[in-house]
PDB file of N, CA and C in Angstrom:
ATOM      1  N   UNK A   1       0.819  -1.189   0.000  1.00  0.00           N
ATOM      2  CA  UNK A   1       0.000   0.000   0.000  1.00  0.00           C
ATOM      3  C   UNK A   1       0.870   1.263   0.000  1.00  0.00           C
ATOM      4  N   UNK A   2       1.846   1.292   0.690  1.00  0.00           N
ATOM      5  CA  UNK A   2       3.027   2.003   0.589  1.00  0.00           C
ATOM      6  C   UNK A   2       3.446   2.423  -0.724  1.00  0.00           C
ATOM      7  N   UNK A   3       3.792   1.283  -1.226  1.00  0.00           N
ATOM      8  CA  UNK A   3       4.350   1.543  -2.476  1.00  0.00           C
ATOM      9  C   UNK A   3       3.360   2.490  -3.295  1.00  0.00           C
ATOM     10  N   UNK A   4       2.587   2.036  -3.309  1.00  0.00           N
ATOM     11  CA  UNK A   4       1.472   2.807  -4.400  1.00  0.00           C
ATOM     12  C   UNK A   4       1.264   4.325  -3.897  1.00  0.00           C
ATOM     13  N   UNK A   5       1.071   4.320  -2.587  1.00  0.00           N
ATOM     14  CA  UNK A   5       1.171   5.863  -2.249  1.00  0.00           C
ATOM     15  C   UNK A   5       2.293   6.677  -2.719  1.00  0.00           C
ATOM     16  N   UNK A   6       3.469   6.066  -2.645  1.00  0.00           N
ATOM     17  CA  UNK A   6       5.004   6.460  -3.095  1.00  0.00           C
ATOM     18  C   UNK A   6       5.061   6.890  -4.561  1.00  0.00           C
ATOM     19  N   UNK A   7       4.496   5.711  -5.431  1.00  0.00           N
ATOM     20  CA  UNK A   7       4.374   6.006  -7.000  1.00  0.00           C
ATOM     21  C   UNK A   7       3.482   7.203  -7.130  1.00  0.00           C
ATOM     22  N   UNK A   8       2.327   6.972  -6.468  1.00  0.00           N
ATOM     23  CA  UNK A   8       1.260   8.463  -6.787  1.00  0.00           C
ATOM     24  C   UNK A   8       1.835   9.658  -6.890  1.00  0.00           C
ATOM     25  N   UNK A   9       2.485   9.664  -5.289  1.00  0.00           N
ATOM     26  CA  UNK A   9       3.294  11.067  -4.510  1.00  0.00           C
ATOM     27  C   UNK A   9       4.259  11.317  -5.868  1.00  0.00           C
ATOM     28  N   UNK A  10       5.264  10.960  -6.455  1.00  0.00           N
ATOM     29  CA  UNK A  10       6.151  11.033  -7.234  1.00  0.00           C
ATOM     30  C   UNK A  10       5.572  11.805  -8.474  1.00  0.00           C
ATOM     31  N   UNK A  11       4.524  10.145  -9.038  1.00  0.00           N
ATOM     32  CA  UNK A  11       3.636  10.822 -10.667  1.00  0.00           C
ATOM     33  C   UNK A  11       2.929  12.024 -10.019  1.00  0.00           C
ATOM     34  N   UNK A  12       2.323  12.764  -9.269  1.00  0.00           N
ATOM     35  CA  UNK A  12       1.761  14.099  -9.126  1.00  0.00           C
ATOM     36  C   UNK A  12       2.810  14.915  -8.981  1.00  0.00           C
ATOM     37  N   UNK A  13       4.119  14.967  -8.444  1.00  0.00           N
ATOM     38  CA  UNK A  13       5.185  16.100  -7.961  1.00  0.00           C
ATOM     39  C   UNK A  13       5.938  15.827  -9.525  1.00  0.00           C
ATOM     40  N   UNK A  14       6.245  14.951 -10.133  1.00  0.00           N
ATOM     41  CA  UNK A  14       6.647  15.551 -11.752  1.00  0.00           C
ATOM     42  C   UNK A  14       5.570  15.453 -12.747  1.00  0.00           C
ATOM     43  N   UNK A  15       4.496  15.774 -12.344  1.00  0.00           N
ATOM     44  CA  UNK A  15       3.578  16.327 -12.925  1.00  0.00           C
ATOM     45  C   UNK A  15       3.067  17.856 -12.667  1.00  0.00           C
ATOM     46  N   UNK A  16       3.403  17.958 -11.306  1.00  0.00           N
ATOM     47  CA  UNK A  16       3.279  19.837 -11.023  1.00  0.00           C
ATOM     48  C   UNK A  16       4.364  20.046 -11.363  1.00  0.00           C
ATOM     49  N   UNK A  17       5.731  19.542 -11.412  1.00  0.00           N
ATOM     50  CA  UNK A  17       6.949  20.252 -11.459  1.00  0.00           C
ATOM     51  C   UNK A  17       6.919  20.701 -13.185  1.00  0.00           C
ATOM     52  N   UNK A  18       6.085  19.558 -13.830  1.00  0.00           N
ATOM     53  CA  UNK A  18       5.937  20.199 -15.212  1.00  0.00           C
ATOM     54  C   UNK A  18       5.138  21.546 -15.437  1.00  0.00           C
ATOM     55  N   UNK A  19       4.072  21.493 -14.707  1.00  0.00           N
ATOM     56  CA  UNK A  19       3.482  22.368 -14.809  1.00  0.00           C
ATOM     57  C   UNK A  19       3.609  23.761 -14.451  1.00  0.00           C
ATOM     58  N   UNK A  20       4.414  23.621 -13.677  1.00  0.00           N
ATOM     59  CA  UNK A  20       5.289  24.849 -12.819  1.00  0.00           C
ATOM     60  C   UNK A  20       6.198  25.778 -13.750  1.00  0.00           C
ATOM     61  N   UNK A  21       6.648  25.117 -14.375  1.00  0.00           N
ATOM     62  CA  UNK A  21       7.385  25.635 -15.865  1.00  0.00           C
ATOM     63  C   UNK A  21       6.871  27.002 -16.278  1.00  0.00           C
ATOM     64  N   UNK A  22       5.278  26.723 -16.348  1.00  0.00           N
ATOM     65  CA  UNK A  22       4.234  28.202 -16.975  1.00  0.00           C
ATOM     66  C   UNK A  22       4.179  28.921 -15.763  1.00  0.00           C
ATOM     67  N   UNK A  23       4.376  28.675 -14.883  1.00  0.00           N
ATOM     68  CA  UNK A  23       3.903  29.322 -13.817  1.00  0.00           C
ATOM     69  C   UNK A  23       4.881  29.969 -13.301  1.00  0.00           C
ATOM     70  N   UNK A  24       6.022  29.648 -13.445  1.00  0.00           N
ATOM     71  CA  UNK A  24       7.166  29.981 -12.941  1.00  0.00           C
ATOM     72  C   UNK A  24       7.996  31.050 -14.182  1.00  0.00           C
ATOM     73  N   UNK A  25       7.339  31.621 -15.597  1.00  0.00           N
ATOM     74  CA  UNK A  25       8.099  32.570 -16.480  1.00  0.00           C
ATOM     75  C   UNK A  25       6.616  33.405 -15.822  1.00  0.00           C
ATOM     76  N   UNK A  26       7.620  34.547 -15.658  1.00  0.00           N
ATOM     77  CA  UNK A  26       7.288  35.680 -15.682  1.00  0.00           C
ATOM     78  C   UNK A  26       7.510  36.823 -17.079  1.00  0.00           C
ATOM     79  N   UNK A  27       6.295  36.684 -17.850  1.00  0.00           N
ATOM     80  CA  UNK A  27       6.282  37.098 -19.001  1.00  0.00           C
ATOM     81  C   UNK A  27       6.116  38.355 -18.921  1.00  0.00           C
ATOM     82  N   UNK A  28       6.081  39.556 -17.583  1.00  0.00           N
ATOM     83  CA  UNK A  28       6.079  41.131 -17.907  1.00  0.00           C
ATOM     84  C   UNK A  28       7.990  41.244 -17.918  1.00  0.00           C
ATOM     85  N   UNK A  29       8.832  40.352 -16.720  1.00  0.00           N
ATOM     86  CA  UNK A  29       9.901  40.510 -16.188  1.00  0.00           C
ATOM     87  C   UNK A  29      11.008  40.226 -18.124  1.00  0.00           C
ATOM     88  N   UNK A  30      10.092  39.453 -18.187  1.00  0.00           N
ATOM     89  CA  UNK A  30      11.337  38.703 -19.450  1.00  0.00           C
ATOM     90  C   UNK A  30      11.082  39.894 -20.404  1.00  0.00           C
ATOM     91  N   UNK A  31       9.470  40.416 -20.742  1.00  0.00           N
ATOM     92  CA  UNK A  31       9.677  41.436 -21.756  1.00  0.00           C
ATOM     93  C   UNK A  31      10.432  42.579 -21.428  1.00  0.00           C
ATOM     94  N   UNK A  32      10.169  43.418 -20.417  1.00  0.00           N
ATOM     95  CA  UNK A  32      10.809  44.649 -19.938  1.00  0.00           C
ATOM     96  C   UNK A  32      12.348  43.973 -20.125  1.00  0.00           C
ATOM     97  N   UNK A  33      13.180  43.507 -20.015  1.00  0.00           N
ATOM     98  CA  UNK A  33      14.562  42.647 -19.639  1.00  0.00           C
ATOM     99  C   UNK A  33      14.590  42.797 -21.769  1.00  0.00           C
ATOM    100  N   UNK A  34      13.914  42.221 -22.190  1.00  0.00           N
ATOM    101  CA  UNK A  34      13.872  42.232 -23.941  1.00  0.00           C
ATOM    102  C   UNK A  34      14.075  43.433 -24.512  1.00  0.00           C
ATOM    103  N   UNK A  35      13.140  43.843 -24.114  1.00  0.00           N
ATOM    104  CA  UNK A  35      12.925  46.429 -24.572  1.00  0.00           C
ATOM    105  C   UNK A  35      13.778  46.363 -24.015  1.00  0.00           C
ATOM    106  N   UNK A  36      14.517  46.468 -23.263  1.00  0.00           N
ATOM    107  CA  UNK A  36      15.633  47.572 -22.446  1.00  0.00           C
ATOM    108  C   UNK A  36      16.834  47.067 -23.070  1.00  0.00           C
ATOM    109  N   UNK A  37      16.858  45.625 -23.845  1.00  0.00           N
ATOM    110  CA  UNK A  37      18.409  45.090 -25.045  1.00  0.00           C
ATOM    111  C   UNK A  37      18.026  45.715 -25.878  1.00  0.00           C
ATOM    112  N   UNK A  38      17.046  45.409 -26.500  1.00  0.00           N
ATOM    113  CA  UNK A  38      16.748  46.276 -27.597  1.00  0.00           C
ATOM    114  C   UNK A  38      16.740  47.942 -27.969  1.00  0.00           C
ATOM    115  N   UNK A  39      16.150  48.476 -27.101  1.00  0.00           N
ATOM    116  CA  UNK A  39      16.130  49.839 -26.712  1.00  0.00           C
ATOM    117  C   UNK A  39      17.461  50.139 -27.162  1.00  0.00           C
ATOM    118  N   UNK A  40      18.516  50.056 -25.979  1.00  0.00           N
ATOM    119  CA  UNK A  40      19.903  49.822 -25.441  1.00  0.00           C
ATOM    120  C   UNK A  40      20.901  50.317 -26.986  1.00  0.00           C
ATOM    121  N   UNK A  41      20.543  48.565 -27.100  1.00  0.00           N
ATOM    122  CA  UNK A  41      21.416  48.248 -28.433  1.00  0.00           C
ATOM    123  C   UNK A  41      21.523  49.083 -29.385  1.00  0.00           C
ATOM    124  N   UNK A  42      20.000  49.474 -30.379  1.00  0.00           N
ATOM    125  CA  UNK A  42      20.009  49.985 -30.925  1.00  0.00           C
ATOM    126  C   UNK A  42      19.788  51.502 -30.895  1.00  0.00           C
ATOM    127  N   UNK A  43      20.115  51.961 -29.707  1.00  0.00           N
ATOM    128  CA  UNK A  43      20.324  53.602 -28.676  1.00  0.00           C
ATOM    129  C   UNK A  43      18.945  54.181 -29.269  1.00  0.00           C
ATOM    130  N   UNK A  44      18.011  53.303 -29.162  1.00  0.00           N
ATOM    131  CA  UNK A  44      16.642  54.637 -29.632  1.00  0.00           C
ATOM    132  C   UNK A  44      15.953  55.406 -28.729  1.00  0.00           C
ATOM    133  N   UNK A  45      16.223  56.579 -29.386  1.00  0.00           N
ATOM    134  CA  UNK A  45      15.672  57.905 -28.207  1.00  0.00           C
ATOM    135  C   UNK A  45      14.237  58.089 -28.566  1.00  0.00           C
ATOM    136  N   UNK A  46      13.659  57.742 -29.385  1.00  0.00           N
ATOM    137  CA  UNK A  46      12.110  57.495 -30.025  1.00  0.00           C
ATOM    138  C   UNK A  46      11.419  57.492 -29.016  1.00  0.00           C
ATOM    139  N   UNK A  47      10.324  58.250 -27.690  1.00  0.00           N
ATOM    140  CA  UNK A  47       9.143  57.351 -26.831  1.00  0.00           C
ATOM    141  C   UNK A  47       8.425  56.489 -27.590  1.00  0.00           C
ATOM    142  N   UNK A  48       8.183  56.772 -28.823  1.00  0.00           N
ATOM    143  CA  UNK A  48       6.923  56.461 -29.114  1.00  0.00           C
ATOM    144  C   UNK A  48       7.280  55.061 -29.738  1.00  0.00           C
ATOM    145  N   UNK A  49       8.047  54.932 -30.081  1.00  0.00           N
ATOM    146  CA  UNK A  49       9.143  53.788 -31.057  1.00  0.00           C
ATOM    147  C   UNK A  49       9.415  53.352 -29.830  1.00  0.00           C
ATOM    148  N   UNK A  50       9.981  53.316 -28.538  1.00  0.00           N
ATOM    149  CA  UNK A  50      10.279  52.391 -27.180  1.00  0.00           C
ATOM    150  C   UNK A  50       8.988  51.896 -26.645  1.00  0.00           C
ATOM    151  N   UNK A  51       8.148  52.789 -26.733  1.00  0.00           N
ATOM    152  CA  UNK A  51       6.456  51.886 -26.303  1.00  0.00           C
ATOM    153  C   UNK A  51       6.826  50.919 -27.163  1.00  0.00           C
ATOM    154  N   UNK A  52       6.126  51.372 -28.563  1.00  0.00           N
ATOM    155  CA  UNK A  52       5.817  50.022 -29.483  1.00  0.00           C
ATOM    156  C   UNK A  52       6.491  48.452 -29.365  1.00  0.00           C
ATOM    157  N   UNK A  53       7.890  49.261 -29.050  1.00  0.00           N
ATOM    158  CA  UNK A  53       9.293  47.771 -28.401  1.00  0.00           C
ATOM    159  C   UNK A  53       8.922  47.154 -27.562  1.00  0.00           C
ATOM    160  N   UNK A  54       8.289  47.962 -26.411  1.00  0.00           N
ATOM    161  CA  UNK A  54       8.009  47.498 -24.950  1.00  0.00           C
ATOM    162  C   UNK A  54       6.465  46.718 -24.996  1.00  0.00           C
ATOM    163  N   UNK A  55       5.486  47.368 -26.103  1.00  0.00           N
ATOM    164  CA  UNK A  55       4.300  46.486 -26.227  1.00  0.00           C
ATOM    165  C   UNK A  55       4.728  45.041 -26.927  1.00  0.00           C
ATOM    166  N   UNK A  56       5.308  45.141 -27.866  1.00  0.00           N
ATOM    167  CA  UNK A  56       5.768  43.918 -28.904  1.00  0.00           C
ATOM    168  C   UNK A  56       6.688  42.923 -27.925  1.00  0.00           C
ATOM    169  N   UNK A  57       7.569  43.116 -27.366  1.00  0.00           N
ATOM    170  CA  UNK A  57       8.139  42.804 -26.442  1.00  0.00           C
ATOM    171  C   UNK A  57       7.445  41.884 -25.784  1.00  0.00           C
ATOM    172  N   UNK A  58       5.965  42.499 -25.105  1.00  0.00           N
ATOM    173  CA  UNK A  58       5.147  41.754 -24.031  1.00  0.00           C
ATOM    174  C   UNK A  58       4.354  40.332 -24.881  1.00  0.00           C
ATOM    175  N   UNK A  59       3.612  41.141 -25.973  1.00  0.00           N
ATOM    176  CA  UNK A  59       3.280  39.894 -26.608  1.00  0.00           C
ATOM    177  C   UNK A  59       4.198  38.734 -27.134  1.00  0.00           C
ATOM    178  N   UNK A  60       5.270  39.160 -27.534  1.00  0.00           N
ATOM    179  CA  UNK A  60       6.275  37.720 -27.719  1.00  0.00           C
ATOM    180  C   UNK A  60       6.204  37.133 -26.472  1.00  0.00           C
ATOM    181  N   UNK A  61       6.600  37.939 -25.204  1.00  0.00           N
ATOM    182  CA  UNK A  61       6.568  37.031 -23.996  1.00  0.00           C
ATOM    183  C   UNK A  61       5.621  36.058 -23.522  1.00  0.00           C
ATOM    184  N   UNK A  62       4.276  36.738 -23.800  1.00  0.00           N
ATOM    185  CA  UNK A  62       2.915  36.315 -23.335  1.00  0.00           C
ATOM    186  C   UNK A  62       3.174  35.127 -24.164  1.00  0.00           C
ATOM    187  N   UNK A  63       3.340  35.151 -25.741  1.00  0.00           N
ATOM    188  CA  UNK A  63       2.859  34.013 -26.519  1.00  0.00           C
ATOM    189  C   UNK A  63       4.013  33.144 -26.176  1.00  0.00           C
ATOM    190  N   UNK A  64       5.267  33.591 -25.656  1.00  0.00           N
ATOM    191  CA  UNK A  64       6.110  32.338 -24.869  1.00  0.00           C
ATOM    192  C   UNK A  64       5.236  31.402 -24.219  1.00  0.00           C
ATOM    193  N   UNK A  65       4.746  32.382 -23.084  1.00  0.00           N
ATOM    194  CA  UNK A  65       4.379  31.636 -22.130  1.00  0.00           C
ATOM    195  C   UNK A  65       3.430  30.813 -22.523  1.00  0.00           C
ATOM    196  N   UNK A  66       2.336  31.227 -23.734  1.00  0.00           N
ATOM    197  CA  UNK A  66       1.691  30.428 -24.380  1.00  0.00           C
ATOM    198  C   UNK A  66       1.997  28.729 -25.022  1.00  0.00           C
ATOM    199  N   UNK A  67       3.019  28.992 -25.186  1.00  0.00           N
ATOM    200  CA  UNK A  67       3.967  28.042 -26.099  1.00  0.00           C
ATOM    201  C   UNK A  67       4.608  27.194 -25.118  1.00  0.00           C
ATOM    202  N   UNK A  68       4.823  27.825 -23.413  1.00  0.00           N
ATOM    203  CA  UNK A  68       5.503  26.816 -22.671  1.00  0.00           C
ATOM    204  C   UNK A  68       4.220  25.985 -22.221  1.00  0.00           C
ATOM    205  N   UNK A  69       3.180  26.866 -22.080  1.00  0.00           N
ATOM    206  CA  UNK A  69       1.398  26.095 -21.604  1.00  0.00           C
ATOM    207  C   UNK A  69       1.590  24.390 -22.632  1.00  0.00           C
ATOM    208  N   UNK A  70       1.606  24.939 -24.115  1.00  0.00           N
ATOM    209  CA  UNK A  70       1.190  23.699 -24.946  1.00  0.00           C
ATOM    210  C   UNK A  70       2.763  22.395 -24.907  1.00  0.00           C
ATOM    211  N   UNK A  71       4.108  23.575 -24.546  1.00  0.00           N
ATOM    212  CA  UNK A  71       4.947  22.454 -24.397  1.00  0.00           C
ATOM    213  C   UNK A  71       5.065  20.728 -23.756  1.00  0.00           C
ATOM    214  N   UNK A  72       3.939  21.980 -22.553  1.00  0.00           N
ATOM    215  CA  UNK A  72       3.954  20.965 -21.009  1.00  0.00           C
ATOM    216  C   UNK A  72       2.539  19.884 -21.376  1.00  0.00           C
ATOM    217  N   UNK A  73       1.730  20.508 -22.097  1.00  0.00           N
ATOM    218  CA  UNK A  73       0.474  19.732 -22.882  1.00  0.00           C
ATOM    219  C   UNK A  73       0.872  18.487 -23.187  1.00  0.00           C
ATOM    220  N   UNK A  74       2.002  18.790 -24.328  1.00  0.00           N
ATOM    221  CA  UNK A  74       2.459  17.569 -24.943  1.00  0.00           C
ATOM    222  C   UNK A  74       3.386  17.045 -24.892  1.00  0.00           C
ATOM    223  N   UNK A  75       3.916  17.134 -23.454  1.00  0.00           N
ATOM    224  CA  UNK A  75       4.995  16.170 -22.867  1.00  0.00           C
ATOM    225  C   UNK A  75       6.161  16.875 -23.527  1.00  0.00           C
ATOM    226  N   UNK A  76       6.529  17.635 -24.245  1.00  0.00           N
ATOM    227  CA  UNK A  76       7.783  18.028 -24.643  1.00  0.00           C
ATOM    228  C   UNK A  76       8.837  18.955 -23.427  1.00  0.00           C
ATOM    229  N   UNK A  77       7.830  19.222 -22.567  1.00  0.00           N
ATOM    230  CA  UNK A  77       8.889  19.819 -21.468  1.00  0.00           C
ATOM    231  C   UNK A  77       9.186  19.252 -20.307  1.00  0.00           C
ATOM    232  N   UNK A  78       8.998  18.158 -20.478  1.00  0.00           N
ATOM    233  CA  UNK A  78       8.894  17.045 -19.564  1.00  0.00           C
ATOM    234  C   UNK A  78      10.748  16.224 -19.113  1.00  0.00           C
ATOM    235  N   UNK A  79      10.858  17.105 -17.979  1.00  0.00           N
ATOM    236  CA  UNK A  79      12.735  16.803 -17.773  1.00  0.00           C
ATOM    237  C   UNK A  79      13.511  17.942 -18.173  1.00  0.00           C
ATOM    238  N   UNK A  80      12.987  19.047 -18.422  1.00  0.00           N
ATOM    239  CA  UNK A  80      13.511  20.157 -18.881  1.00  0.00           C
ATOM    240  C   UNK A  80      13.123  21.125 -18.051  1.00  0.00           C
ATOM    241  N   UNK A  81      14.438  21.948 -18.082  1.00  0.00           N
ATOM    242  CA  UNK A  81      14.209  23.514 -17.350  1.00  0.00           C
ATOM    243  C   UNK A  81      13.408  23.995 -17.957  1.00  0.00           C
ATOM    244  N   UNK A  82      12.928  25.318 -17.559  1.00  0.00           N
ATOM    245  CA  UNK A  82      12.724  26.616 -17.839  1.00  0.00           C
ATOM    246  C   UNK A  82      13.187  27.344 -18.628  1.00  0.00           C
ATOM    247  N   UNK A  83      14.603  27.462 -18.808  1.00  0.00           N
ATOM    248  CA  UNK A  83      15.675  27.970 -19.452  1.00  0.00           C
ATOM    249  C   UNK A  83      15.555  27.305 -21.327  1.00  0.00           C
ATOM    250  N   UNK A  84      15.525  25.791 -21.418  1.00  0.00           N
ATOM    251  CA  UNK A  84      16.030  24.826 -21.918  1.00  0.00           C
ATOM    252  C   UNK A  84      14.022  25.012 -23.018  1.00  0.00           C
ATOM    253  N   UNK A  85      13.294  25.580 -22.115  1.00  0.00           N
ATOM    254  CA  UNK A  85      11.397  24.870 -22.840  1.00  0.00           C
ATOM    255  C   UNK A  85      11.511  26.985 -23.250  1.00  0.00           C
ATOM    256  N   UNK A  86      12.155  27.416 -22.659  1.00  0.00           N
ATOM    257  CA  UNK A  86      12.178  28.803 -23.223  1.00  0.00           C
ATOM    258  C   UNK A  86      13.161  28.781 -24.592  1.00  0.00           C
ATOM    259  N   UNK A  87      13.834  28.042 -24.587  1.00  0.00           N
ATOM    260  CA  UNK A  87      15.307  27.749 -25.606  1.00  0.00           C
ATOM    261  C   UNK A  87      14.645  27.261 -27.131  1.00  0.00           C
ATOM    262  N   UNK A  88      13.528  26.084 -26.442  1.00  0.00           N
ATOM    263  CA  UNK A  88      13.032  25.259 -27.604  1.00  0.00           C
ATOM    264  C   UNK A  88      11.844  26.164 -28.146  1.00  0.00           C
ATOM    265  N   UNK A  89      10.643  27.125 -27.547  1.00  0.00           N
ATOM    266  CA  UNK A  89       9.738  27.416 -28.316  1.00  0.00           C
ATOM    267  C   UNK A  89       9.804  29.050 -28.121  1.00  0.00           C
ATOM    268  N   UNK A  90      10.909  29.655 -28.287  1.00  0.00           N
ATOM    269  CA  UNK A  90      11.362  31.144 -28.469  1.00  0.00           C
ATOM    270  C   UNK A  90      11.437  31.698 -30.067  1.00  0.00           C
ATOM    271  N   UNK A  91      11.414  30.764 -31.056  1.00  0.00           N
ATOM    272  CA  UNK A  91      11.485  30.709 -32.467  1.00  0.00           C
ATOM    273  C   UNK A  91       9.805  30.559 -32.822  1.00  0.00           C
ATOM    274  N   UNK A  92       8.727  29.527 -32.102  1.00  0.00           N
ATOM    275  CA  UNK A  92       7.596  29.064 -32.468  1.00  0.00           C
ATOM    276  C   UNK A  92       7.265  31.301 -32.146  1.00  0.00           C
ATOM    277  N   UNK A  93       7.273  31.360 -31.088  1.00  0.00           N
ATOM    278  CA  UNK A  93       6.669  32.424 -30.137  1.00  0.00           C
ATOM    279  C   UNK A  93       6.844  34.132 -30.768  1.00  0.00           C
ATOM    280  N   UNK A  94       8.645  33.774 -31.694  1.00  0.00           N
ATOM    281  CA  UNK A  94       8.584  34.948 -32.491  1.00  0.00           C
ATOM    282  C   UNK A  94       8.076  35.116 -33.741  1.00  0.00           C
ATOM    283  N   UNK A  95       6.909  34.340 -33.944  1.00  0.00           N
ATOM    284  CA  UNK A  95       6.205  34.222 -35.216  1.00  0.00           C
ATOM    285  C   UNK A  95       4.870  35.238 -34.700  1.00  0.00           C
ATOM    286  N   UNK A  96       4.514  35.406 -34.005  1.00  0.00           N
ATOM    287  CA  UNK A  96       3.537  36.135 -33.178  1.00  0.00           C
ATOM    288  C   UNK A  96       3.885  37.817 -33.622  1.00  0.00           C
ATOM    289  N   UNK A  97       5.150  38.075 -33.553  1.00  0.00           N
ATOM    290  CA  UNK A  97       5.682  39.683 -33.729  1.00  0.00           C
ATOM    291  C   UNK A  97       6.497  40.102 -34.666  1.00  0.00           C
ATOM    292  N   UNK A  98       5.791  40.118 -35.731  1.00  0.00           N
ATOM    293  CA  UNK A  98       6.350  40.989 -36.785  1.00  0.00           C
ATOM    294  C   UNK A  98       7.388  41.599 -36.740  1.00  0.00           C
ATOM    295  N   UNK A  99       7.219  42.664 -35.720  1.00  0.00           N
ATOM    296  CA  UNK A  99       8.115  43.963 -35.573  1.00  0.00           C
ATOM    297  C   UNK A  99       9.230  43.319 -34.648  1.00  0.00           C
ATOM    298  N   UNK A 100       9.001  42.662 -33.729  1.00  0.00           N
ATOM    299  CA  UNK A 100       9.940  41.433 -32.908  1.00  0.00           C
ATOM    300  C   UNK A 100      11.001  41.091 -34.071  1.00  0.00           C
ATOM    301  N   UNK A 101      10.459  40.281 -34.939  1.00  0.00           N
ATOM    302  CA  UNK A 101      11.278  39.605 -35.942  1.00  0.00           C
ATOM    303  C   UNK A 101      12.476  40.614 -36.575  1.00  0.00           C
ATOM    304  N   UNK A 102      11.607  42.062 -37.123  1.00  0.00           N
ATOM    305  CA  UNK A 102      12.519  42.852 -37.801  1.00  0.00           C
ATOM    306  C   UNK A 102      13.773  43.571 -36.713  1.00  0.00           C
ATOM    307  N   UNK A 103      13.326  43.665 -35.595  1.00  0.00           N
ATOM    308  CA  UNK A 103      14.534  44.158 -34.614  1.00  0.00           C
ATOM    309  C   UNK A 103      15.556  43.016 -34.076  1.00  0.00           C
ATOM    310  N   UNK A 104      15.125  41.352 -34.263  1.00  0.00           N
ATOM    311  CA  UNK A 104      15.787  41.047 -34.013  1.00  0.00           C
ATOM    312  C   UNK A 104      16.752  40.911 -35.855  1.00  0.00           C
ATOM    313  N   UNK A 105      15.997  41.084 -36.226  1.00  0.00           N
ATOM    314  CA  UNK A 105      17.002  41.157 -37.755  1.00  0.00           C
ATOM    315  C   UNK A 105      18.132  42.591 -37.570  1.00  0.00           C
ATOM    316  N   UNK A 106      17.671  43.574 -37.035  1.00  0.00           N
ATOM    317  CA  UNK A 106      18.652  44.598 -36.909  1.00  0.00           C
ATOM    318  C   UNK A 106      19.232  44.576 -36.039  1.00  0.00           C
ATOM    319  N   UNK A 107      19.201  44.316 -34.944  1.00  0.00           N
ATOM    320  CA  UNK A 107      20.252  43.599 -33.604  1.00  0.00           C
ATOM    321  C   UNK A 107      21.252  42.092 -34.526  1.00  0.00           C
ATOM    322  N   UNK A 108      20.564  41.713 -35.918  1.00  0.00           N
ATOM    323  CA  UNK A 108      21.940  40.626 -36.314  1.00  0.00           C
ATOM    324  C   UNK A 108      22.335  41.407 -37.389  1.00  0.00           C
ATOM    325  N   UNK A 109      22.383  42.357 -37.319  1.00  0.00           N
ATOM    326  CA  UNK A 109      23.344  43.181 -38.836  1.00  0.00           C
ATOM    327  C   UNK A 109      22.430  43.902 -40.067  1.00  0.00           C
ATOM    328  N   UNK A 110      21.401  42.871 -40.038  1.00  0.00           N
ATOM    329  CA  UNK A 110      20.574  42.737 -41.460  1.00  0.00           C
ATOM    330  C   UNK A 110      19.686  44.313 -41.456  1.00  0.00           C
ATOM    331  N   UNK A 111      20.160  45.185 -41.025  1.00  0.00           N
ATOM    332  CA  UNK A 111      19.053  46.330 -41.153  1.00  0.00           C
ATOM    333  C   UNK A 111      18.142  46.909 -42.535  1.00  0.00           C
ATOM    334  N   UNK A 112      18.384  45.904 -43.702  1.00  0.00           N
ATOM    335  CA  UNK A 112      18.092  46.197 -45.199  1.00  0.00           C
ATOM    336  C   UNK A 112      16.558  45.332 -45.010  1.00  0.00           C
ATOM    337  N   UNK A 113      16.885  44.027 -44.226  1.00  0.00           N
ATOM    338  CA  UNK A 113      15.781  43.139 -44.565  1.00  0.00           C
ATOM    339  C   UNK A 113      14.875  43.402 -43.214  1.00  0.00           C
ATOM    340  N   UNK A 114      15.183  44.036 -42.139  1.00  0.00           N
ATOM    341  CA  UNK A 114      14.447  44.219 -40.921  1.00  0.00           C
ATOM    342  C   UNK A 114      13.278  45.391 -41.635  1.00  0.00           C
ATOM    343  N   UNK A 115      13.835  46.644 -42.204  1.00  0.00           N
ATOM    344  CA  UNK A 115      13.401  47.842 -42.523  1.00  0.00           C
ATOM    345  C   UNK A 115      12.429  47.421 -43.703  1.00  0.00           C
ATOM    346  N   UNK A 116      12.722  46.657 -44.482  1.00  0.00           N
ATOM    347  CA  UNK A 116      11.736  45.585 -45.615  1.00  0.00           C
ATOM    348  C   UNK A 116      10.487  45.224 -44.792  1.00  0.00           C
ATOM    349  N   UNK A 117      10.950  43.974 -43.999  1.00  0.00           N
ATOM    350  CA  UNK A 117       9.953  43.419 -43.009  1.00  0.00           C
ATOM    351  C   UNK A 117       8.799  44.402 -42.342  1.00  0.00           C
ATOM    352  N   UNK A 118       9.466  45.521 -41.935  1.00  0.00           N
ATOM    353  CA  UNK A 118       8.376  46.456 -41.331  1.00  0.00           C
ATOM    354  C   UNK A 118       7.815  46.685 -42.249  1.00  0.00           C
ATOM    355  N   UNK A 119       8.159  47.453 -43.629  1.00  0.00           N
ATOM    356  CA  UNK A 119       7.261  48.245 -44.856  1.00  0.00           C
ATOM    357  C   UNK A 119       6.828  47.302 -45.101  1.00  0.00           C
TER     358      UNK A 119
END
């Protein structure tokens, strides 16, 4: 009877520990932490152009966190950090932000095809 209590206790604690994953990104902390590289990097004194960063910013994060929700769905984050389920669906999540995409194209050099991407 033991035993079986033991197996339960276990299958429920790496079953919250999966679940904990979503619960545990803080998707305002990671965007603000995103705008302020970006900002930074590319020295923009723009307000109105640092909102837009700082809104776009949030929705990539949000739809992270979206993306770590369905990771843990389908067993893919299952034995994996935080770090590691942020690593794997950070590419799915920047499909969500347009303008995301083109700054991270100008943070890699490409400022011809970022400035495209926006127009």
């Amino acid at each position: 009877m033991k035993k079986i209590f033991l197996i339960l206790a276990l299958a429920l604690g790496m079953n919250l520990s999966a679940q904990s994953l979503y619960k545990q990104f803080d998707a305002k902390a990671y965007a603000n932490d995103l705008s302020d590289k970006i900002i930074t990097k590319l020295e923009i004194k723009n307000g109105d152009l640092q909102e837009k960063i700082q809104r776009e910013a949030y929705i990539y994060a949000q739809s992270i966190k979206k993306h770590i929700l369905l990771a843990e769905k389908n067993g893919e984050a299952q034995g994996k950090s935080l770090q590691e389920v942020i690593q794997m669906v950070k590419n799915d999540a920047l499909e969500a932000s347009g303008f995301l995409r083109s700054m991270k194209k100008m943070l890699d050099g490409d400022r011809f095809a970022a400035l495209e991407e926006l127009l």
